[in-house]
Protein backbone atom coordinates (compact mmCIF):
# COMPACT_ATOMS: atom_id res chain seq x y z
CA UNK A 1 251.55 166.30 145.60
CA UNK A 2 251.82 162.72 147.10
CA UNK A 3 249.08 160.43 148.12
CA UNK A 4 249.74 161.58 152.25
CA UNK A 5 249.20 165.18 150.78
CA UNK A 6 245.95 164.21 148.84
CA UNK A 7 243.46 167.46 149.57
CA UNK A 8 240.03 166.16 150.39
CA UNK A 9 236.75 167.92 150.01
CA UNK A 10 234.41 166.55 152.77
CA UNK A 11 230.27 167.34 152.15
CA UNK A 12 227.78 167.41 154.98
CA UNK A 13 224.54 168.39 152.52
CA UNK A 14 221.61 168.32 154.72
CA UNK A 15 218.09 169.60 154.35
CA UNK A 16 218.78 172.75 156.55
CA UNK A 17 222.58 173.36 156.10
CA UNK A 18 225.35 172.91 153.80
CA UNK A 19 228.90 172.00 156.02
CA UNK A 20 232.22 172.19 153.82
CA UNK A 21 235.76 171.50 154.75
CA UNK A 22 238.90 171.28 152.85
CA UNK A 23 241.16 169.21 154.66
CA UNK A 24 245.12 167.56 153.66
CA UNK A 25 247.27 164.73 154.76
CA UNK A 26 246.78 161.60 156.03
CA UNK A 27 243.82 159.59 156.55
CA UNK A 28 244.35 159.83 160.30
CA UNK A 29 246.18 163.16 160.75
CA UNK A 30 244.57 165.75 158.36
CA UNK A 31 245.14 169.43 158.39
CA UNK A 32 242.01 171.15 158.47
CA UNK A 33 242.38 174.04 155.67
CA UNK A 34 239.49 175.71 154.90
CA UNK A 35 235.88 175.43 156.01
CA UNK A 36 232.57 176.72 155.12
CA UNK A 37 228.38 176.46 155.82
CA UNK A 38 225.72 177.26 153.89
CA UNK A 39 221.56 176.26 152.94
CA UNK A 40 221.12 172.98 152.71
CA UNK A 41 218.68 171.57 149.92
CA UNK A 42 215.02 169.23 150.13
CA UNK A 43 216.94 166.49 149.08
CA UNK A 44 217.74 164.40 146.08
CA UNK A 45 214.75 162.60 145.91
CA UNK A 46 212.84 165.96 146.01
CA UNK A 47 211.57 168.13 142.84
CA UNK A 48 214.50 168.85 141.16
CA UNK A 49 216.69 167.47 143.67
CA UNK A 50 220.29 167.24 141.92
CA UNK A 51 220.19 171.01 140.54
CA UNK A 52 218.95 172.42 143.88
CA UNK A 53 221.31 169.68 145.60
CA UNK A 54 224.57 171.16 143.09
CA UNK A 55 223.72 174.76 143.50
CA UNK A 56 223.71 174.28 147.78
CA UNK A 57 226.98 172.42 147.69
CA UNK A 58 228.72 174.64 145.05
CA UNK A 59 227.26 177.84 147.05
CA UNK A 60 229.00 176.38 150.61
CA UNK A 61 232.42 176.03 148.54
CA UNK A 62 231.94 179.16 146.88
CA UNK A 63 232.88 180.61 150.35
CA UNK A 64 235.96 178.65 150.25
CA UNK A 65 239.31 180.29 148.85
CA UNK A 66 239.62 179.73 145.38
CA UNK A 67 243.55 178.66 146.13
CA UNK A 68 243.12 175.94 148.28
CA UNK A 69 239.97 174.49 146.13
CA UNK A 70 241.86 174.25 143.31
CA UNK A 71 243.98 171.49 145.16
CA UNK A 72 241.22 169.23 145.37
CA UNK A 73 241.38 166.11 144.04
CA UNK A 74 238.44 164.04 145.62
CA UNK A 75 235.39 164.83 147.00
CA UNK A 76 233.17 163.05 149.56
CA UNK A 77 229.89 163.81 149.86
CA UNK A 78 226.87 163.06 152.69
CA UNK A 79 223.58 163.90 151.29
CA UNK A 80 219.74 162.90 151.39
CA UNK A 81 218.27 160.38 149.14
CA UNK A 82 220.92 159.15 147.40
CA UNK A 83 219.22 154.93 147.56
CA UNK A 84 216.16 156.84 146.41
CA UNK A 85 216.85 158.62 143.59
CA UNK A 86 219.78 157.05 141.54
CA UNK A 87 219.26 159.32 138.29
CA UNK A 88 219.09 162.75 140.23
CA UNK A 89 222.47 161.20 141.93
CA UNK A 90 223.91 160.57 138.18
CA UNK A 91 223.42 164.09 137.48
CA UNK A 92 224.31 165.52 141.08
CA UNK A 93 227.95 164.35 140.90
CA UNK A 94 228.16 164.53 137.20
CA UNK A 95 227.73 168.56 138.07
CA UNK A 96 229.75 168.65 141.00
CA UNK A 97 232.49 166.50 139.03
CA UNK A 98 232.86 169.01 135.78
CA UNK A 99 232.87 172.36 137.87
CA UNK A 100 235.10 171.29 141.09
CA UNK A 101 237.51 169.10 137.94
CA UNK A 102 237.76 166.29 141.02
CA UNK A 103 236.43 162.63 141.76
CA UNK A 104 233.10 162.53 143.81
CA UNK A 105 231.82 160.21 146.06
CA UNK A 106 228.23 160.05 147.50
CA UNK A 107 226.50 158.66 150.36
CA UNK A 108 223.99 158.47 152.13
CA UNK A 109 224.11 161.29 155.01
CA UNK A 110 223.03 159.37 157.19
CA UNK A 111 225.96 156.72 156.60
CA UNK A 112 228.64 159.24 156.30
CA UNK A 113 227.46 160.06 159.91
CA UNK A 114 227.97 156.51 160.51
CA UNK A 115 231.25 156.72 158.74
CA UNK A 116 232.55 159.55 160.98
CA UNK A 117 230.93 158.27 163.99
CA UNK A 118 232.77 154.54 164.13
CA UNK A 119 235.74 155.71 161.60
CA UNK A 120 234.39 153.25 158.86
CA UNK A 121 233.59 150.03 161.20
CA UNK A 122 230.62 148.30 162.42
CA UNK A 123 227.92 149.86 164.76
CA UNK A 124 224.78 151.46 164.60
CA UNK A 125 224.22 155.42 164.60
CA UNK A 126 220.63 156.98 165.07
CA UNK A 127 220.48 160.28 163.20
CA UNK A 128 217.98 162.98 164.15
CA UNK A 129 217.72 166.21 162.70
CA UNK A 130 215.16 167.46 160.11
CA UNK A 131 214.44 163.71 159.57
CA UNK A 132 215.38 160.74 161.81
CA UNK A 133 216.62 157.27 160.42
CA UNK A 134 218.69 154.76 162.07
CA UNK A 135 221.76 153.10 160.29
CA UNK A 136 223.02 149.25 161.49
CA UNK A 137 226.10 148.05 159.61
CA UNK A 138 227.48 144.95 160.73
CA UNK A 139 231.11 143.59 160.56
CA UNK A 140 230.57 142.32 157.09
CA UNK A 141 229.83 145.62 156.39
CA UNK A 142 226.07 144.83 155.69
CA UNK A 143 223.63 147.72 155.93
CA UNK A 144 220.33 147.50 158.06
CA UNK A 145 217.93 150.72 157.50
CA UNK A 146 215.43 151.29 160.26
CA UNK A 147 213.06 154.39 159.71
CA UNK A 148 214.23 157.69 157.69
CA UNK A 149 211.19 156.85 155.50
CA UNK A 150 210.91 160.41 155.10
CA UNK A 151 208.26 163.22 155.87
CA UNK A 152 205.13 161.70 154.57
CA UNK A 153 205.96 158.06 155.59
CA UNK A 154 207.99 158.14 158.73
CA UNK A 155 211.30 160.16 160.17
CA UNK A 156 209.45 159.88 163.18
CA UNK A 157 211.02 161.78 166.18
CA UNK A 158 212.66 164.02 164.21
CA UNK A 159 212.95 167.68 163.51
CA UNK A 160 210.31 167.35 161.14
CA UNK A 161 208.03 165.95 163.37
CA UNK A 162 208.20 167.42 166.62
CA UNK A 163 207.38 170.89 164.69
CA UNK A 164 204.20 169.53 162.81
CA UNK A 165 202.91 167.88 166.27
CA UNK A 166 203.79 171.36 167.85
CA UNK A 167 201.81 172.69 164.79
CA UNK A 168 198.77 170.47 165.17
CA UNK A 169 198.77 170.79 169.02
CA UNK A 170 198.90 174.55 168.53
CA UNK A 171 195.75 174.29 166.09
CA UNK A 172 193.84 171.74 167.90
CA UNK A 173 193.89 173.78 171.20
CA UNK A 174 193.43 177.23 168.81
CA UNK A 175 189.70 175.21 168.08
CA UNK A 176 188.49 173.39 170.83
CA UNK A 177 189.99 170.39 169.98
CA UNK A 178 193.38 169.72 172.38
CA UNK A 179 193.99 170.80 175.59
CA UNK A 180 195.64 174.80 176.18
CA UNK A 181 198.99 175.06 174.87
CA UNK A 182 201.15 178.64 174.84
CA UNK A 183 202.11 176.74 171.15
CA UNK A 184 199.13 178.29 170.58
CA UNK A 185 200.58 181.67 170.46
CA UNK A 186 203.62 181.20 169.03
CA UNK A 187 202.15 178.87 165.83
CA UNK A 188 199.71 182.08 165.13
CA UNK A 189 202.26 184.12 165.43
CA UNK A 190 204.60 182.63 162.57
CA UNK A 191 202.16 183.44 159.48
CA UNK A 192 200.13 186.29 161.88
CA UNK A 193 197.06 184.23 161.88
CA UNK A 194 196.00 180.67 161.94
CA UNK A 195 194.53 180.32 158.69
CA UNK A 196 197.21 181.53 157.28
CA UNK A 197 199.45 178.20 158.99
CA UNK A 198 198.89 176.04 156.08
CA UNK A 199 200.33 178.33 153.42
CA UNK A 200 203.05 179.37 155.56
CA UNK A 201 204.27 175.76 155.66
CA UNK A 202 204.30 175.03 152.00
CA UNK A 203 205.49 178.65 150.54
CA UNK A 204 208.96 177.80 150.57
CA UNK A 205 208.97 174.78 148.54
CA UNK A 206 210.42 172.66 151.05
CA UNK A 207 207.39 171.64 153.91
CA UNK A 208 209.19 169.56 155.50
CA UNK A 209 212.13 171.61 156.58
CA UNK A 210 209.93 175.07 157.11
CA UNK A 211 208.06 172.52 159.81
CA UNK A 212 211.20 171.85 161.07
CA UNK A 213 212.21 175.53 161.96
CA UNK A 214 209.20 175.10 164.58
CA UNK A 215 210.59 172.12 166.41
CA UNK A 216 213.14 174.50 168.71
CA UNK A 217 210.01 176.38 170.08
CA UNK A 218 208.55 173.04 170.89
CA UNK A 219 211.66 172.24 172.89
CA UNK A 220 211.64 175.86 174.76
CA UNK A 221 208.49 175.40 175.21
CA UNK A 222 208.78 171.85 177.12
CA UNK A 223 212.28 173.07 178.53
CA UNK A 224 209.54 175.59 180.31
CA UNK A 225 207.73 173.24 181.83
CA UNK A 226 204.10 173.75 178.77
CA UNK A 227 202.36 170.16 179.44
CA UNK A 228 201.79 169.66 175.76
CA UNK A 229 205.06 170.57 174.83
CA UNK A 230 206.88 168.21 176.80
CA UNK A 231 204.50 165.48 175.66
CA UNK A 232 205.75 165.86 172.43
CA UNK A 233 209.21 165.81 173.46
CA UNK A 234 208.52 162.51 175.31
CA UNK A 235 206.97 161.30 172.44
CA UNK A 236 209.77 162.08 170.05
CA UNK A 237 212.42 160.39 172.22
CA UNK A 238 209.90 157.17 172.68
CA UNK A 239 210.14 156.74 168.63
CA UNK A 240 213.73 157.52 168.52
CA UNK A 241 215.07 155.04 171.05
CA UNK A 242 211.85 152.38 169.57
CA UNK A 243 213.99 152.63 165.92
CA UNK A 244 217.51 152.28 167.59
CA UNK A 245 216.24 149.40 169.92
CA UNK A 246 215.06 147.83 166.49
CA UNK A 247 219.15 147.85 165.25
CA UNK A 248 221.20 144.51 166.28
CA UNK A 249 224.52 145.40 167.48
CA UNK A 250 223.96 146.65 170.74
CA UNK A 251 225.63 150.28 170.91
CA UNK A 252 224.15 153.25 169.79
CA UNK A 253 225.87 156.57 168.80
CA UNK A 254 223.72 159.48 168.31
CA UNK A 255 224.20 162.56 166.40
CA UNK A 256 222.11 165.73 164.82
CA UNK A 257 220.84 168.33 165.54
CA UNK A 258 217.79 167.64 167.15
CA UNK A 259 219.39 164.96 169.26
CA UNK A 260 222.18 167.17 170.32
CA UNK A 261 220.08 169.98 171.78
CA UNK A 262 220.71 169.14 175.68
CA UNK A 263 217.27 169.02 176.57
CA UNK A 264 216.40 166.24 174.10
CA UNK A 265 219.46 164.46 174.34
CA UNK A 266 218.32 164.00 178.60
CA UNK A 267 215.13 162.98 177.37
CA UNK A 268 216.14 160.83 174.60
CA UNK A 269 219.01 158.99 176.99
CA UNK A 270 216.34 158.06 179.36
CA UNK A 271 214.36 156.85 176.91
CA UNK A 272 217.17 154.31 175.44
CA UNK A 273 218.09 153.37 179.28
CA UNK A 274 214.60 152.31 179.65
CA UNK A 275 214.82 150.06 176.63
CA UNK A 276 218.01 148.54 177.61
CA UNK A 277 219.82 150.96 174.41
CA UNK A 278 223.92 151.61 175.52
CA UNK A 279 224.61 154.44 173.85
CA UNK A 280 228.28 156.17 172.93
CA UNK A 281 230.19 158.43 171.92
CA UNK A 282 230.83 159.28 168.06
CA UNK A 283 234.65 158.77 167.30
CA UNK A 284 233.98 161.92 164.71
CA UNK A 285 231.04 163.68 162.61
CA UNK A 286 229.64 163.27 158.96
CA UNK A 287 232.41 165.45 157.37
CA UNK A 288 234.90 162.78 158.67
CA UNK A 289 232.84 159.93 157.60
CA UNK A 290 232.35 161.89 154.21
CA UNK A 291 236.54 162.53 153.72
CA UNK A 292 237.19 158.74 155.00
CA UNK A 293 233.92 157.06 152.26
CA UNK A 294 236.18 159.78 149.80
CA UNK A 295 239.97 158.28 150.82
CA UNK A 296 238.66 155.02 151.03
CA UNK A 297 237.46 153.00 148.23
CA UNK A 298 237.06 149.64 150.67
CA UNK A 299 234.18 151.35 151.86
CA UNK A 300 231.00 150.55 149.74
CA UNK A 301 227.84 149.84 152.77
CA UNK A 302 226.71 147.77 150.44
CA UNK A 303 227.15 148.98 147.50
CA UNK A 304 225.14 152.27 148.48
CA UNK A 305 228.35 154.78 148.28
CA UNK A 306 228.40 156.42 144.32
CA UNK A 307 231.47 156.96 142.98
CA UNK A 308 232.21 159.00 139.84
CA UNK A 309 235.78 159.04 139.06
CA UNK A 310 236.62 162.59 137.21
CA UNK A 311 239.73 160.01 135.55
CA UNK A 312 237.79 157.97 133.77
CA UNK A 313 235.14 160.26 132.37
């Protein structure tokens, strides 16, 4: 196999889904061979983070054809907390490395968006799905972080947070506290009664990304014209564009899943036209950033990409 034949396993771990694909060739034509989704994991910085993180990624692949993953050779990999947690990311690719036998690199999945969306150059992409954070890299390559803080201390606008306003809303109008909201209805009717709200968002182990799951009722709900709905949505896209306004090189791409549901993205792009924000369009998506951050060893952001090299160990 020669270097333009290299197969490349490309990771999209996020905190709802697992995204897989198995590409060959060159850096700028690759043949797309096999693909697969699956759960995503809390995180690395979570409880436990690189064994749940391992077991979501080797799941995903587990649905890819034991032929063609046996001609992998490197692996690039987008996932959550990898600046946060540099131990559980020791033992995350020190698993991945010994049962796919290939090289693993790790980043941020929030800069292999960034990597996908301006093919490895300079820009600024605003990520919002579960959580929201905004990457800046500059020429020099130079990484600026604004938000992605996380659940407790910020990700505001995203996923995360639209369901636990919609949540709260819901609760405050169920008491006498916030003004009438159908929300109302459809929080009580996710654990069958109100009280029982607070254990269904912790059960799961994950709170964070159970909140999350209530974030597309908010937006039918708004999309429907509820009052308190769509002042949540309005909210959301105020903090989102407020973070990418706070980024210095002008353009803004923006990608997830929360961001690419139609109704928020027309929210959210009048929100950034009001703040002077140009956005554009992403040259490709986190599995390409996570194949190029694997092909490319050039590519550090700072030194934040992890590289484990299955050669040397």
């Amino acid at each position: 196999m020669t270097n333009d034949e290299l197969a490349v396993l490309a990771i999209d771990l996020g905190k709802t889904s697992c995204r897989a694909r198995v590409t060959i060739g060159t850096a700028d034509a690759p043949t797309v061979l096999a693909e697969a989704h699956g759960a995503g994991a809390p995180g690395l910085a979570d409880h436990e983070g690189a064994a749940l993180s391992a077991r979501a990624v080797l799941d995903t692949v587990a649905g890819i054809p034991a032929d063609i993953l046996s001609l992998v050779r490197s692996v690039g990999i987008g996932a959550a907390g990898v600046e946060a947690a540099p131990a559980e990311v020791a033992q995350f690719t020190d698993r991945l490395q010994r049962a796919l036998g290939a090289s693993v690199s790790v980043v941020n999945d929030a800069l292999a968006a960034h990597a996908g969306a301006f093919a490895g150059g300079a820009g600024t992409v605003l990520i919002a799905g579960t959580g929201a954070v905004v990457f800046d890299v500059d020429p020099a390559g130079r990484v600026k972080q604004i938000d992605g803080w996380g659940p407790w201390l910020g990700d505001e606008g995203s996923g995360r947070w639209i369901g636990q306003q919609g949540l709260e809303a819901a609760l405050r109008a169920a008491d006498g506290r916030g003004p009438a909201t159908v929300l109302a209805d459809d929080a009580e009717a996710l654990a069958g009664s109100f009280a029982a709200l607070p254990l269904w968002v912790s059960h799961a182990g994950a709170p964070a990304r159970q909140l999350g799951t209530f974030a597309p009722t908010v937006i039918t709900r708004a999309e429907q014209g509820d009052e308190v709905a769509v002042g949540i949505i309005d909210e959301a896209c105020a903090h989102l564009a407020a973070s990418a306004n706070a980024a210095s090189t002008g353009a803004v791409c923006v990608v997830g899943g929360i961001a690419s549901h139609p109704y928020v993205a027309a929210h959210l792009a009048t929100a950034m036209t009001h703040i002077g924000v140009q956005l554009v369009a992403p040259l490709g998506d986190a599995l390409d950033g996570a194949r190029l951050v694997a092909l490319d060893e050039t590519i550090t952001y700072g030194g934040r990409v992890v590289r484990d090299d299955v050669h040397a160990a």
